[in-house]
C-alpha atoms as a PDB file:
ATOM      1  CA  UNK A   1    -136.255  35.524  61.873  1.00  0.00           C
ATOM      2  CA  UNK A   2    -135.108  38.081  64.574  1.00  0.00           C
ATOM      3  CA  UNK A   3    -137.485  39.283  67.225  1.00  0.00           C
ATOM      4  CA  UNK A   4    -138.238  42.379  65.572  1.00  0.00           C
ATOM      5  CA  UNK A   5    -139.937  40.455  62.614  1.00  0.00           C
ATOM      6  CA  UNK A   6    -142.793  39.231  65.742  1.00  0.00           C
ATOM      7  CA  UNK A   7    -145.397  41.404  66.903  1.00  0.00           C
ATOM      8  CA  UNK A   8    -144.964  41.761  70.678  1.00  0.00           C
ATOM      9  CA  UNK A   9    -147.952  42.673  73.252  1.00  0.00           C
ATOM     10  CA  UNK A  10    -147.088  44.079  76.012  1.00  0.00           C
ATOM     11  CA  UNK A  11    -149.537  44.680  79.372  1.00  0.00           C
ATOM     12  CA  UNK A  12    -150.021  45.138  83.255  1.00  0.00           C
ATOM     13  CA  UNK A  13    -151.515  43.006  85.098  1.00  0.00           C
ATOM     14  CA  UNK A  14    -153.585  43.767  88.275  1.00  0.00           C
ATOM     15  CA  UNK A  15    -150.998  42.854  90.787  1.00  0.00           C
ATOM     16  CA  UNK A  16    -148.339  45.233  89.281  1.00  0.00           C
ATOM     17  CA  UNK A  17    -146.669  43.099  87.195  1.00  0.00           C
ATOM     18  CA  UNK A  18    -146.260  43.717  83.864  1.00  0.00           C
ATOM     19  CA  UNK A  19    -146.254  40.721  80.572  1.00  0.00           C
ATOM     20  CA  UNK A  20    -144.454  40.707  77.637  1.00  0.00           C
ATOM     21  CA  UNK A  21    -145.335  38.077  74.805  1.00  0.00           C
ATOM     22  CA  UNK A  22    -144.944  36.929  71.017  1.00  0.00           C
ATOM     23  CA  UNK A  23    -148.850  35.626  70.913  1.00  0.00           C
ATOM     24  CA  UNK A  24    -147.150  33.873  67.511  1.00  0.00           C
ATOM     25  CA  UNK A  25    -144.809  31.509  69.573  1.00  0.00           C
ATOM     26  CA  UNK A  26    -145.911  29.324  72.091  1.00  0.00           C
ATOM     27  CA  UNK A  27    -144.137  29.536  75.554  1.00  0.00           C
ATOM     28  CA  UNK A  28    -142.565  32.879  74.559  1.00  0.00           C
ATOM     29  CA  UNK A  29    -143.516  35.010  77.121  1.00  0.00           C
ATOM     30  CA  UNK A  30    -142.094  36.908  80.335  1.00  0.00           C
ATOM     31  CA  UNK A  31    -142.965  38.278  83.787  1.00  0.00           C
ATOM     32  CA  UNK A  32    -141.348  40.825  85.195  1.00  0.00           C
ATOM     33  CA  UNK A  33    -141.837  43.795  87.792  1.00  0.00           C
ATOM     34  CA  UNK A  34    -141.373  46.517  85.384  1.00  0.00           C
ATOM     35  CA  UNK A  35    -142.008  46.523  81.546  1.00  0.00           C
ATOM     36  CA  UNK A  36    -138.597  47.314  80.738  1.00  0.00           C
ATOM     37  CA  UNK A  37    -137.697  44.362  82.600  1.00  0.00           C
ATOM     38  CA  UNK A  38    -140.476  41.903  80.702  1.00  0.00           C
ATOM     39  CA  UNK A  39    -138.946  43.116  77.463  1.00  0.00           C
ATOM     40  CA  UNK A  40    -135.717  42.605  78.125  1.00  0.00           C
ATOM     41  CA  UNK A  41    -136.232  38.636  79.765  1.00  0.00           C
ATOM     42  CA  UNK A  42    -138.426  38.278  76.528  1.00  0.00           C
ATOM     43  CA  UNK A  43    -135.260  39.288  74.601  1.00  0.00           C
ATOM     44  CA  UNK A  44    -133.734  36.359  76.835  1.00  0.00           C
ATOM     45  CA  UNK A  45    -136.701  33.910  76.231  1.00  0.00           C
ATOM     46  CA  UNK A  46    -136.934  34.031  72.406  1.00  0.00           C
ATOM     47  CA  UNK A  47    -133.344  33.837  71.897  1.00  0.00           C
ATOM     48  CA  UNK A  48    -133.677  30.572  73.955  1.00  0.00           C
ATOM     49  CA  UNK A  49    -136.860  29.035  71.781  1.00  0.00           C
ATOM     50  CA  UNK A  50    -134.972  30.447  68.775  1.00  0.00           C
ATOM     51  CA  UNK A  51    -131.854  28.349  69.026  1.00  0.00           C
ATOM     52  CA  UNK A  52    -134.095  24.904  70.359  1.00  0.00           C
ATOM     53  CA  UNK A  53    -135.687  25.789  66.985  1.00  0.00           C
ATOM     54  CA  UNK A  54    -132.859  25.846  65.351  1.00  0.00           C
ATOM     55  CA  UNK A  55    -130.797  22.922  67.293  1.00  0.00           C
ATOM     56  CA  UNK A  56    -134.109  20.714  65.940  1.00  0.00           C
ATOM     57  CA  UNK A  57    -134.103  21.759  62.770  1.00  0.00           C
ATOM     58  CA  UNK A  58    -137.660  23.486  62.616  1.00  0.00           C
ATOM     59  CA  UNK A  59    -138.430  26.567  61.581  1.00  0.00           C
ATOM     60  CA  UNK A  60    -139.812  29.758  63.959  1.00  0.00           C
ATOM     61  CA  UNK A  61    -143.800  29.927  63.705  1.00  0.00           C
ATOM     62  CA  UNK A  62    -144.100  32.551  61.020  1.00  0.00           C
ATOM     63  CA  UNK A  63    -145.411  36.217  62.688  1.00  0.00           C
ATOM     64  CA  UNK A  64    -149.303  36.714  63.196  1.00  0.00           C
ATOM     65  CA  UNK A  65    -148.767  40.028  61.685  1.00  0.00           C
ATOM     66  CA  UNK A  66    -147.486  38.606  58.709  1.00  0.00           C
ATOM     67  CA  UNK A  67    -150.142  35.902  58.573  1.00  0.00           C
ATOM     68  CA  UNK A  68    -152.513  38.716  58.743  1.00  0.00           C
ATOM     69  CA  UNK A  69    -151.343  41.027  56.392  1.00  0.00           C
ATOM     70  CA  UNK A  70    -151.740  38.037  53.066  1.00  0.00           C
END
């Protein structure tokens, strides 16, 4: 699975900052001053998790959309 297959929810927090996170995998997530920056350090953070995944031989949580959609 790529990133694109996850749903992705993105929001502001009060301080400014802005959060971008794949609710479907646990620790994916990112913090960032803008929201172009979140997305892109999410970009960075699930292609880490990804290849741990991989490396261990499990396979990616499968997408909440997807769940929900069956």
């Amino acid at each position: 699975m790529s990133i694109e297959d996850y749903k992705t929810i993105l929001y502001r927090q009060e301080d400014g900052s802005w959060v971008a996170e794949i609710p479907a995998i646990p620790g994916c997530y990112a913090l960032m001053s803008s929201r172009e920056e979140a997305l892109a350090e999410l970009g960075k953070v699930f292609g880490i998790i990804s290849e741990e995944y991989r490396d261990k031989r499990i396979p990616l949580p499968a997408s909440l959309s997807r769940m929900a959609s069956v």
